[in-house]
N, C-alpha and C. Protein backbone atom coordinates (compact mmCIF):
# COMPACT_ATOMS: atom_id res chain seq x y z
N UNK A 1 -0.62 30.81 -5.95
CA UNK A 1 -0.18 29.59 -5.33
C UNK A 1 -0.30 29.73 -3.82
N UNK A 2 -0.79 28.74 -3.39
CA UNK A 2 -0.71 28.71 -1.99
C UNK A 2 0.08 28.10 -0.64
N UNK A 3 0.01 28.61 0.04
CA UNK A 3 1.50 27.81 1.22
C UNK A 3 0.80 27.01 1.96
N UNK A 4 0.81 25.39 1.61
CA UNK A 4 0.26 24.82 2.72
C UNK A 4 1.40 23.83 3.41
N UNK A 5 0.64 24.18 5.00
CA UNK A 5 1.96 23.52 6.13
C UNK A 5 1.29 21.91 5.84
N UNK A 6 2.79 20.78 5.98
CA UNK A 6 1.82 19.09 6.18
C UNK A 6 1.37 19.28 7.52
N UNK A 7 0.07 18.49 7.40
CA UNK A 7 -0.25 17.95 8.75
C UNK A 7 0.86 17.27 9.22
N UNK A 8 1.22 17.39 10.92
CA UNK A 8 1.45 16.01 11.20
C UNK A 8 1.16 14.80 10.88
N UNK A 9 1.89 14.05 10.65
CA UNK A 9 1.53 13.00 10.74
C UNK A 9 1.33 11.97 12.24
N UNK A 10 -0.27 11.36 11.98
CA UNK A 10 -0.98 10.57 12.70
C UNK A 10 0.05 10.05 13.71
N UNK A 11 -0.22 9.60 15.03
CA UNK A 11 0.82 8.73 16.04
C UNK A 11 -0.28 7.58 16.39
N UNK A 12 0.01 6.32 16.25
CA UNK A 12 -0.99 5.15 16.75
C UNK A 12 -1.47 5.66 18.50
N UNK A 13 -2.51 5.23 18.46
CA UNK A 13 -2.91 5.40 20.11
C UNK A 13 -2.63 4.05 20.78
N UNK A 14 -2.41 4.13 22.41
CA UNK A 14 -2.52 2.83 22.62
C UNK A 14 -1.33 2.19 22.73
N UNK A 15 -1.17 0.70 23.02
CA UNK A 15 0.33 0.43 23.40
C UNK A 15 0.22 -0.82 22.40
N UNK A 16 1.96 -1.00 21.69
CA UNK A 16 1.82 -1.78 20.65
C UNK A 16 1.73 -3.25 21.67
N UNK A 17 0.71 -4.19 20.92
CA UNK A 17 0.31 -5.48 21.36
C UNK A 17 0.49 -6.16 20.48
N UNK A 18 0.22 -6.48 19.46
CA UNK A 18 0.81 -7.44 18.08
C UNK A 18 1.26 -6.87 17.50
N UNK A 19 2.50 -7.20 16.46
CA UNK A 19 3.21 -7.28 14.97
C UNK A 19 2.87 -8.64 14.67
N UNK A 20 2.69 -8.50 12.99
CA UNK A 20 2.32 -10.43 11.87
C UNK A 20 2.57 -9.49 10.77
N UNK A 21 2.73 -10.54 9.89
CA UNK A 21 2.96 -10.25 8.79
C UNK A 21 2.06 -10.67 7.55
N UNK A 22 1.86 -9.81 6.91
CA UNK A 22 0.47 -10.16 6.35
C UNK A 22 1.02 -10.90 4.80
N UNK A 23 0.87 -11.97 4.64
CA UNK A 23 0.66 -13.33 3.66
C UNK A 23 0.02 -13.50 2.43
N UNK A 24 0.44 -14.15 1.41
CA UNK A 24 -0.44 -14.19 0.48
C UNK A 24 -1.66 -15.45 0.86
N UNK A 25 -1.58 -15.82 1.86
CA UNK A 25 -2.95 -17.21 2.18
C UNK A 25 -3.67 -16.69 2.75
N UNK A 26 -3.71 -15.05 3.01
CA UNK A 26 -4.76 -14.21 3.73
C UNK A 26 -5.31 -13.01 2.87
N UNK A 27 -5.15 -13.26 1.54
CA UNK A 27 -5.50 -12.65 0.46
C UNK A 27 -6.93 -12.80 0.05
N UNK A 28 -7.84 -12.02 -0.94
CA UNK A 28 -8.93 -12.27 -1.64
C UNK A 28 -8.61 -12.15 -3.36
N UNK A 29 -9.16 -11.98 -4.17
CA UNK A 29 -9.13 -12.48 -5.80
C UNK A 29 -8.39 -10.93 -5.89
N UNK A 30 -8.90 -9.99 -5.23
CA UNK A 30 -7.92 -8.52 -5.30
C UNK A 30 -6.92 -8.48 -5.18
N UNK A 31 -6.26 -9.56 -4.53
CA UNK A 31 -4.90 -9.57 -3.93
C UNK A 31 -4.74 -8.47 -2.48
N UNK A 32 -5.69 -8.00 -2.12
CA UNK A 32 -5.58 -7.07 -0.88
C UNK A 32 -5.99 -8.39 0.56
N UNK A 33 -5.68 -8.06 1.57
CA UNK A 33 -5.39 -8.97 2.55
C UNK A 33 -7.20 -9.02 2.44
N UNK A 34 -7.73 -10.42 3.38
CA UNK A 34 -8.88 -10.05 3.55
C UNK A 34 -8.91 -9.09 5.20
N UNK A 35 -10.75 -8.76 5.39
CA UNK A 35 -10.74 -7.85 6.48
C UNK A 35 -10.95 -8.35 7.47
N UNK A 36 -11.39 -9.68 7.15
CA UNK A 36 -11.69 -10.70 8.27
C UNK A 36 -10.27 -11.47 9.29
N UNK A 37 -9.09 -11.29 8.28
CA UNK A 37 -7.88 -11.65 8.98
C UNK A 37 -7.59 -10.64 9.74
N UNK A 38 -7.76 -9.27 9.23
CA UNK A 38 -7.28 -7.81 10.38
C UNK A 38 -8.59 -7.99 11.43
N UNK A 39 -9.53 -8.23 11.03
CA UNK A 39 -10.53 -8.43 12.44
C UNK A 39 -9.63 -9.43 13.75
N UNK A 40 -9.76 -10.68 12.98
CA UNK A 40 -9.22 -11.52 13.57
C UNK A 40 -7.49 -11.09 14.46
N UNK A 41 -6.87 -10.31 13.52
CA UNK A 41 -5.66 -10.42 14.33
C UNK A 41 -5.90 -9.05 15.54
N UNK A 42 -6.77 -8.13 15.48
CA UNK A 42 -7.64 -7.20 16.53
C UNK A 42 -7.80 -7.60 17.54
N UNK A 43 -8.57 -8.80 17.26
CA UNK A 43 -9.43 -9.52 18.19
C UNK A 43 -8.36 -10.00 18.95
N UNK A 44 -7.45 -10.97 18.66
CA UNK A 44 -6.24 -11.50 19.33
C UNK A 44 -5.61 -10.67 20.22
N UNK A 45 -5.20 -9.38 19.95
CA UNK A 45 -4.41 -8.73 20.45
C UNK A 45 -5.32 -7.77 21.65
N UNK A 46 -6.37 -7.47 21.51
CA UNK A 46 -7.62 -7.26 22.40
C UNK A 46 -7.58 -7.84 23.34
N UNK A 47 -7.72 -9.38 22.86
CA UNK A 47 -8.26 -10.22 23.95
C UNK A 47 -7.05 -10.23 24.65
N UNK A 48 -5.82 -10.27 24.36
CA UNK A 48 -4.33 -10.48 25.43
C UNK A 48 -5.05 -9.36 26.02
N UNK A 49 -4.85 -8.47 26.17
CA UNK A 49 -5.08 -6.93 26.83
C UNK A 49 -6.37 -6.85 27.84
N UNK A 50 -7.36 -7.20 27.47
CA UNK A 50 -8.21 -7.39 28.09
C UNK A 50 -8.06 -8.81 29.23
N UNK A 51 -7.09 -9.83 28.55
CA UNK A 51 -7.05 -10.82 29.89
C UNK A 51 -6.37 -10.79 30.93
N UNK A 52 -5.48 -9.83 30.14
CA UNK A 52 -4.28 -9.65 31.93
C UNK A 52 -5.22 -8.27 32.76
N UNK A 53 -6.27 -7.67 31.97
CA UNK A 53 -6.88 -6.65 32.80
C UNK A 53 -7.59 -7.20 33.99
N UNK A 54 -8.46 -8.44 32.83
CA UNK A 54 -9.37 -9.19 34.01
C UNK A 54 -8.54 -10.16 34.92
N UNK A 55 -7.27 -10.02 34.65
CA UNK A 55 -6.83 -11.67 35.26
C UNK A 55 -7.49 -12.69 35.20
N UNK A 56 -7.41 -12.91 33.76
CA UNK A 56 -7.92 -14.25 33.72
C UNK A 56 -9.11 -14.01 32.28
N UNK A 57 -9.52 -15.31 31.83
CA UNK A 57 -9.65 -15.67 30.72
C UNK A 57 -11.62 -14.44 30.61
N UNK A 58 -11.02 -14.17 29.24
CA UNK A 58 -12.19 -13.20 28.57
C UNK A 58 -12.98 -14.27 27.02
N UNK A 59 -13.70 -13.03 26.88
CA UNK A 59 -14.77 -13.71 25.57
C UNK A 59 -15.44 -12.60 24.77
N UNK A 60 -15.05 -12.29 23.23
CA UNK A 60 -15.32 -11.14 22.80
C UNK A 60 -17.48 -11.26 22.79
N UNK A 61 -17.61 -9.43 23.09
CA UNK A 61 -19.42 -9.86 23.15
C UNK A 61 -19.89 -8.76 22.03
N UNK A 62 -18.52 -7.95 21.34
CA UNK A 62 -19.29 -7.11 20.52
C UNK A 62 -17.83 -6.46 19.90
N UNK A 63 -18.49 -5.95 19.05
CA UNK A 63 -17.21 -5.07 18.14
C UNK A 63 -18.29 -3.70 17.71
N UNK A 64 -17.68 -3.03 17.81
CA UNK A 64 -18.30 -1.20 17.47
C UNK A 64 -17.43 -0.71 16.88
N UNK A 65 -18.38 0.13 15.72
CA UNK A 65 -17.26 1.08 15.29
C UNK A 65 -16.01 0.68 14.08
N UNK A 66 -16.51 -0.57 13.92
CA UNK A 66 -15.66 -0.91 12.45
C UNK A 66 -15.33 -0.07 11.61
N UNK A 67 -13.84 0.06 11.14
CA UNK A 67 -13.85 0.89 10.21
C UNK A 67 -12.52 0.84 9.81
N UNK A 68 -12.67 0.23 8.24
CA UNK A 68 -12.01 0.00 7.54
C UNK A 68 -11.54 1.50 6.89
N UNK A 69 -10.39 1.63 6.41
CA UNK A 69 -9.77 2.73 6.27
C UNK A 69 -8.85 2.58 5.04
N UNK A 70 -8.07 1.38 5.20
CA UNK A 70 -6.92 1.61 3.75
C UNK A 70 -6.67 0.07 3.59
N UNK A 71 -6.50 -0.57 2.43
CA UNK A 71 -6.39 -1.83 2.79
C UNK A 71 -4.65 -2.25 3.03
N UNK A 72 -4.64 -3.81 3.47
CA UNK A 72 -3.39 -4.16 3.91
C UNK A 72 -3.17 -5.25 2.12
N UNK A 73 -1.76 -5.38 2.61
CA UNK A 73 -1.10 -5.73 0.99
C UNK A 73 0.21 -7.05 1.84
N UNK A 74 -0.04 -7.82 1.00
CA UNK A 74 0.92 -9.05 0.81
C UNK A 74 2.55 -8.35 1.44
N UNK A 75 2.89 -8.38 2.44
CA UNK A 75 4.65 -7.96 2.54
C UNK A 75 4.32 -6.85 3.87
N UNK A 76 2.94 -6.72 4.01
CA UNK A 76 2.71 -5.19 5.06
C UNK A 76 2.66 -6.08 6.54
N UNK A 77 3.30 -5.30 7.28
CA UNK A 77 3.57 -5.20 8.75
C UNK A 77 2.20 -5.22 9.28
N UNK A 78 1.52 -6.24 9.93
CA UNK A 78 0.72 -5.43 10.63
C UNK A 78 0.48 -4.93 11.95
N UNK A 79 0.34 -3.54 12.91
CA UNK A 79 1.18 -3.40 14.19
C UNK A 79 -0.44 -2.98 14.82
N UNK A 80 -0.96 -3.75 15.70
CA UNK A 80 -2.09 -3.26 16.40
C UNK A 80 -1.72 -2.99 18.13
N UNK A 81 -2.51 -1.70 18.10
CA UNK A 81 -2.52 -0.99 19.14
C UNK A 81 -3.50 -1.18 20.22
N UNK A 82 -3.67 -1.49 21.19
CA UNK A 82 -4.69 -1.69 22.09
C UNK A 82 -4.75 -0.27 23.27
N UNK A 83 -5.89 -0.10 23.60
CA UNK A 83 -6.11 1.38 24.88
C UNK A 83 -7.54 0.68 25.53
N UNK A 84 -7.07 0.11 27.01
CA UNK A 84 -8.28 -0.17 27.92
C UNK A 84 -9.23 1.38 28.13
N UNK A 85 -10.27 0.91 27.18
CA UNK A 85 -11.21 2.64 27.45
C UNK A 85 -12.17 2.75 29.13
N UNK A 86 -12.40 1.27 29.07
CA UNK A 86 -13.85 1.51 29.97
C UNK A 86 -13.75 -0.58 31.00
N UNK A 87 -13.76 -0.06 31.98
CA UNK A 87 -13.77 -1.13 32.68
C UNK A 87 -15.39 -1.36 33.02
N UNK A 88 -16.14 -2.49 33.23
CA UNK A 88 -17.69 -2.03 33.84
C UNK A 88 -17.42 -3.00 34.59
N UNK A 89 -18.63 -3.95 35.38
CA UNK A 89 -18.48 -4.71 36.66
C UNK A 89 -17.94 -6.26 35.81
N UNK A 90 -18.72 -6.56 34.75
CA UNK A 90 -18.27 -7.74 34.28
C UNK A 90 -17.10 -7.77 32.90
N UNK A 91 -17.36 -6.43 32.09
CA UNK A 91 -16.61 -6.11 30.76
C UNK A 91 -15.78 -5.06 30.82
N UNK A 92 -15.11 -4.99 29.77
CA UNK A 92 -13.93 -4.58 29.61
C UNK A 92 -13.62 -3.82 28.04
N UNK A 93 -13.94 -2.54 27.74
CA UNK A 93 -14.00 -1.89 26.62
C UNK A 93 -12.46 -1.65 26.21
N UNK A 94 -11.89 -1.90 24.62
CA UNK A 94 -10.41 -1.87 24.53
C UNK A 94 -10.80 -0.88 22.90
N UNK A 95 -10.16 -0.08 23.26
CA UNK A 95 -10.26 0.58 21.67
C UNK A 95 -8.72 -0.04 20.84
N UNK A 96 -9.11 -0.17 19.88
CA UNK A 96 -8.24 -0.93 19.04
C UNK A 96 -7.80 -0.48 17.78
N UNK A 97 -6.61 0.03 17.44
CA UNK A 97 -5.98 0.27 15.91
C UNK A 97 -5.38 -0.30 15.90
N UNK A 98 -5.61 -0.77 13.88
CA UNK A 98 -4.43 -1.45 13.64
C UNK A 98 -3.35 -0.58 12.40
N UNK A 99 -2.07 -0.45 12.06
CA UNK A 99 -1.30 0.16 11.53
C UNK A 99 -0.81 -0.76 10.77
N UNK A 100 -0.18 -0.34 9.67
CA UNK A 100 0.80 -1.22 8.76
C UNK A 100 2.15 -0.40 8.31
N UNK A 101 2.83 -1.43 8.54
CA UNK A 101 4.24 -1.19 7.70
C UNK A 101 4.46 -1.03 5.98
N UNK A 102 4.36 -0.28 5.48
CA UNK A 102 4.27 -0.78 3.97
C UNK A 102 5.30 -1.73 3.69
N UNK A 103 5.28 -2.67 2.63
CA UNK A 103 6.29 -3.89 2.36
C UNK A 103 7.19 -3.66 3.32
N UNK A 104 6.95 -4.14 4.83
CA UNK A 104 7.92 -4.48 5.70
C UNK A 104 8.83 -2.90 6.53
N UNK A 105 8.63 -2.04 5.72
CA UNK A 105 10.33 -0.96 6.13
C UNK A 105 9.53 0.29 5.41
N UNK A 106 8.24 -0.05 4.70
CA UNK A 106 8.11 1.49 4.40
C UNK A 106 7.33 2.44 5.15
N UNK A 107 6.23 3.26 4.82
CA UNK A 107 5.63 4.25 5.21
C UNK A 107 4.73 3.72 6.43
N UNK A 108 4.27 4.36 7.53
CA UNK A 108 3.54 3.56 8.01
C UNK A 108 2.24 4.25 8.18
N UNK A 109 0.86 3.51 7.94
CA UNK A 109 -0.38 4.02 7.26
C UNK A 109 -1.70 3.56 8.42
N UNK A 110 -2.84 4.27 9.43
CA UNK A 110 -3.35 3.62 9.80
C UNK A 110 -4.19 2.96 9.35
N UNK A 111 -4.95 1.23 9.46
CA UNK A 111 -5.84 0.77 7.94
C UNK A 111 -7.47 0.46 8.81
N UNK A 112 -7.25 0.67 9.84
CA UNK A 112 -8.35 0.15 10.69
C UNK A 112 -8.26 0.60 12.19
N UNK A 113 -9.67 0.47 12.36
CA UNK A 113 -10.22 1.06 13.89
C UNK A 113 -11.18 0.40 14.37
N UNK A 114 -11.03 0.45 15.62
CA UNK A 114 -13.00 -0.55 16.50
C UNK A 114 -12.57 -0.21 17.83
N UNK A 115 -13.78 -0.75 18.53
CA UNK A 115 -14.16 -0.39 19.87
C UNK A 115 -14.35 -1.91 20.23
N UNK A 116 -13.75 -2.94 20.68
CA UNK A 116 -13.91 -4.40 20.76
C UNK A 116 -14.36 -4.07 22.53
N UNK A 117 -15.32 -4.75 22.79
CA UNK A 117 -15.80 -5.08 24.03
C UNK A 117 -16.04 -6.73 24.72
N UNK A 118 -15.30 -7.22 26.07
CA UNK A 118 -14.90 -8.27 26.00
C UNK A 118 -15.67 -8.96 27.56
N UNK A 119 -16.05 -9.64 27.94
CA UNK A 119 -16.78 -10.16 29.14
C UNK A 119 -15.49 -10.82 30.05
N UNK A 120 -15.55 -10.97 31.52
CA UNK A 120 -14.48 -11.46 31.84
C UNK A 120 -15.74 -13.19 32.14
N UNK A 121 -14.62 -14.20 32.32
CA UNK A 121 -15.43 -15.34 32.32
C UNK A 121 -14.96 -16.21 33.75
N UNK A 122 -15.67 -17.05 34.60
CA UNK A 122 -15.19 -17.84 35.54
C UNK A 122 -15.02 -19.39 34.87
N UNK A 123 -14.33 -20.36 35.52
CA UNK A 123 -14.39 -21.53 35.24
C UNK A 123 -15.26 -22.16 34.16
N UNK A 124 -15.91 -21.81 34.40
CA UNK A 124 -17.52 -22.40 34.11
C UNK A 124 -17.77 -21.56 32.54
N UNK A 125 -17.04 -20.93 32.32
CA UNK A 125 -17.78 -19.57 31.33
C UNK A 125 -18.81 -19.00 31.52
N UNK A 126 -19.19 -18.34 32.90
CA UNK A 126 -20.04 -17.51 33.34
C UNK A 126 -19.65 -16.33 33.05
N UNK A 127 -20.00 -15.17 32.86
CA UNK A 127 -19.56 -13.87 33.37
C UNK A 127 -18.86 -13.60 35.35
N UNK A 128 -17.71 -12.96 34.83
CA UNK A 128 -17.33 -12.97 36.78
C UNK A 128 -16.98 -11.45 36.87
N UNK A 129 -17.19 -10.91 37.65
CA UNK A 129 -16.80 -9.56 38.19
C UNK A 129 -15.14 -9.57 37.81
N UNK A 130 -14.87 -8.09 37.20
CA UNK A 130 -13.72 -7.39 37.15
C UNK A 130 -13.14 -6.65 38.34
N UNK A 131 -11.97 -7.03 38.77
CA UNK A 131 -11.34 -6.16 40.07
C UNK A 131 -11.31 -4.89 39.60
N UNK A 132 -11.75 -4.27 41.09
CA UNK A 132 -11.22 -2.79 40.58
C UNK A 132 -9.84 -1.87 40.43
N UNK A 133 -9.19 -2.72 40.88
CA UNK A 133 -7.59 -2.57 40.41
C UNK A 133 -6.87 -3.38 39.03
């Protein structure tokens, strides 16, 4: 028999930006949430993060690095994490996890990961330069 130590357990990266609660009207015939609602609620919580970076209004131009991991379930927490990785002259790189609560109070599991990259925009929806502060 052998002695094995647990890993730690995982710590989210990043600073919490959304909690929702995941619904049965965001379900598929599996009954598992769909992946397009955890995209979507990513994206949301990205884009806050990325708009107070740019001051002022952004526009997603890419997602990297998808990766689905565990699925989310009718009653699960969902808690996404945002980390500004990479500022450039016009964009704004945010690495993004999202975590779940099991039914509300239980275990908490990471179910997803990406690299969301976001343009800052002027009036007009041009691309506008990012301050360097």
């Amino acid at each position: 028999m052998t002695d094995k130590t647990p890993e730690p357990e995982a710590e989210p990266e990043g600073e919490l930006t959304l909690r929702t609660l995941a619904m049965p009207a965001d379900t598929n015939t599996a009954g598992d949430i769909f992946g397009g609602w955890v995209l979507s609620q990513m994206d949301i919580a990205g884009g806050m993060v990325a708009g107070e970076r740019a001051q002022g209004r952004v526009a997603t131009v890419a997602v990297d690095a998808m990766k689905f991991i565990r699925p989310v379930k009718v009653g699960d927490v969902l808690c996404v994490y945002c980390d500004v990785v990479r500022v450039g002259r016009t964009s704004i790189a945010v690495e993004i996890e999202a975590w779940v609560k099991r039914d509300r109070i239980g275990s908490r599991e990471k179910v997803t990961e990406a690299l969301f990259t976001f343009v800052a925009l002027d009036a007009d929806g041009k691309a506008r330069e990012v301050s360097a502060s």
